[in-house]
Protein backbone atom coordinates (compact mmCIF):
# COMPACT_ATOMS: atom_id res chain seq x y z
CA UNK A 1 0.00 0.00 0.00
CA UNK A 2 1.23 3.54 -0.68
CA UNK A 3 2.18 5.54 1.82
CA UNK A 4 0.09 8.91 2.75
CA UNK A 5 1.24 11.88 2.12
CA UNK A 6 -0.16 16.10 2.24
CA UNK A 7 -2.40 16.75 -0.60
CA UNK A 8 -0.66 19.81 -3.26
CA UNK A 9 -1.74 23.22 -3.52
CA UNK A 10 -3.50 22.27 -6.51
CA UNK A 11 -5.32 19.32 -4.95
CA UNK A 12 -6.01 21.49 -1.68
CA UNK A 13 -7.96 23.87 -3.40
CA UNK A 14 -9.87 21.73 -5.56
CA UNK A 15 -10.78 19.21 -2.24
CA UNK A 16 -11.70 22.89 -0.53
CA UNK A 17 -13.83 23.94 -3.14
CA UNK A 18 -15.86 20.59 -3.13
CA UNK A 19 -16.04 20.98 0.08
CA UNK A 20 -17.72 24.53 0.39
CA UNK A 21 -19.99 23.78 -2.52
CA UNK A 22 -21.12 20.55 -0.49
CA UNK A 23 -21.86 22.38 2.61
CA UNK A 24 -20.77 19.83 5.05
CA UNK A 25 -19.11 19.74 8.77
CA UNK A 26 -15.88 19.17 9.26
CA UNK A 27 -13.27 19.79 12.13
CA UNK A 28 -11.83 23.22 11.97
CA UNK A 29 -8.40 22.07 11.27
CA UNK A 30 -9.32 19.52 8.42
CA UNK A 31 -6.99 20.91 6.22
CA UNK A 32 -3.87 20.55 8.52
CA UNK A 33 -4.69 17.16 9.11
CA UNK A 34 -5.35 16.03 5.75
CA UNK A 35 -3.31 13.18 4.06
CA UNK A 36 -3.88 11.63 0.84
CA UNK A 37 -3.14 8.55 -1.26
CA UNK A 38 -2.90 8.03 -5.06
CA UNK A 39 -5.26 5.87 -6.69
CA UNK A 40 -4.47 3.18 -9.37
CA UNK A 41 -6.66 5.75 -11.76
CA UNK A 42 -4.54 5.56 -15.14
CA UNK A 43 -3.29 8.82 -13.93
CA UNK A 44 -5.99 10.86 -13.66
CA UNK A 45 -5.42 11.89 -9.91
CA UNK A 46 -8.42 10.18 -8.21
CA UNK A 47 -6.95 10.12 -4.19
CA UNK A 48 -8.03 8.56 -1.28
CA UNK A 49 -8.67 11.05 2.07
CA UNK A 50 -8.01 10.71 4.99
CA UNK A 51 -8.26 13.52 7.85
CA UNK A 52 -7.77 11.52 10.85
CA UNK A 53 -4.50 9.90 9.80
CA UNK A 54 -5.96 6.50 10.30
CA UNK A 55 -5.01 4.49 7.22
CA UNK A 56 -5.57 1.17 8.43
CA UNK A 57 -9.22 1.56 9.27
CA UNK A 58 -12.58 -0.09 7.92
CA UNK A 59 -14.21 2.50 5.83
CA UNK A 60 -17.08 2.45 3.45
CA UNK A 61 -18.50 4.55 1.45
CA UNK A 62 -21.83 6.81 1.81
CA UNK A 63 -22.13 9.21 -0.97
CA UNK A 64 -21.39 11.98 -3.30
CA UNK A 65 -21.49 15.86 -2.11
CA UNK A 66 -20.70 17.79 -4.71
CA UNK A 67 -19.15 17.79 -8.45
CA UNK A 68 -16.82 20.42 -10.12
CA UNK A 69 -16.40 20.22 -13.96
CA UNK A 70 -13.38 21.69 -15.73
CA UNK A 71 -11.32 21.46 -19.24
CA UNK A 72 -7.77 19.53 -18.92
CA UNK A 73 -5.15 21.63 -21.26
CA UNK A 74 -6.37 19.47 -24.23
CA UNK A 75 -9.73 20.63 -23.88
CA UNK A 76 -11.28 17.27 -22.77
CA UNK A 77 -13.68 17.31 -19.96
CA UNK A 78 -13.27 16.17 -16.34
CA UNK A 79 -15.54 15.69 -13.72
CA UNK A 80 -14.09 15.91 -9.96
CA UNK A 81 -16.49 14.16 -6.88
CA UNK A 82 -16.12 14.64 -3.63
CA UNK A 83 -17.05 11.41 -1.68
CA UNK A 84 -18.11 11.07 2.11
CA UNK A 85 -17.60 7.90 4.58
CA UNK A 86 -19.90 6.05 6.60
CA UNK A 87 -18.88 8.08 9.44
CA UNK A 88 -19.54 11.66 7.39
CA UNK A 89 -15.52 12.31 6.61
CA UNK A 90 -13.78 13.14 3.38
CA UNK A 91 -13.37 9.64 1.74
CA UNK A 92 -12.31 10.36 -1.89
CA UNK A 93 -12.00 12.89 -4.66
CA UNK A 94 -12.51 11.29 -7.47
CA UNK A 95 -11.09 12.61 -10.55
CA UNK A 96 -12.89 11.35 -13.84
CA UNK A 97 -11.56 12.76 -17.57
CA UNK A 98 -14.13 11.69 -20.08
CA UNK A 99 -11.70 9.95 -22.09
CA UNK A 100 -10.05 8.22 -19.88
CA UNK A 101 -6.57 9.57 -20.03
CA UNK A 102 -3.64 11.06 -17.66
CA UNK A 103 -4.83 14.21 -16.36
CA UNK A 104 -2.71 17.06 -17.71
CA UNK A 105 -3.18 19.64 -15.12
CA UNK A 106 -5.83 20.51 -12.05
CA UNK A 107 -7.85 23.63 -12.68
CA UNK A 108 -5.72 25.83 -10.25
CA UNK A 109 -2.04 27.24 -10.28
């Protein structure tokens, strides 16, 4: 299993803005305890979340809580889901491009 690791800038402020448009409680200091994994995506960026720091635990998933669609450089769309646990915490972003290739670049600099 890969280890954890802190999220980018980029991926920070596409997880934050999934989060505000999903209107949902977190802890205050989410952020500074957020860790991430890769996903085996084909490179798209899908990650696992994880603000707890508990890796090893039983999670499931509940649902989706909000979408964000955007243009990768080559002009294909993508489609980025914010997924919640069982237990209401940030379980996934999940990073779809409609083709099905690497992602080029997240929607933020």
């Amino acid at each position: 299993m890969e280890l954890n690791r802190k999220p980018t800038v980029q991926e920070l402020k596409l997880i934050e803005l999934l989060v505000e448009k999903a209107s949902i409680n977190l802890s205050s200091n989410w952020k500074d305890e957020l860790t991430v994994q890769n996903m085996d995506d084909g490179q798209m960026g899908s990650l696992r979340l994880y603000t707890d720091g508990d890796i090893i635990k039983k999670r499931f998933f509940d649902k989706c809580v909000s979408e964000y669609q955007f243009n990768d450089l080559d002009g294909i769309v993508v489609i980025a889901s914010l997924y919640i646990d069982n237990e209401n915490k940030l379980f996934e972003l999940d990073i779809w491009k409609t083709n099905c290739a690497p992602l080029k670049k997240l929607p933020f600099d």
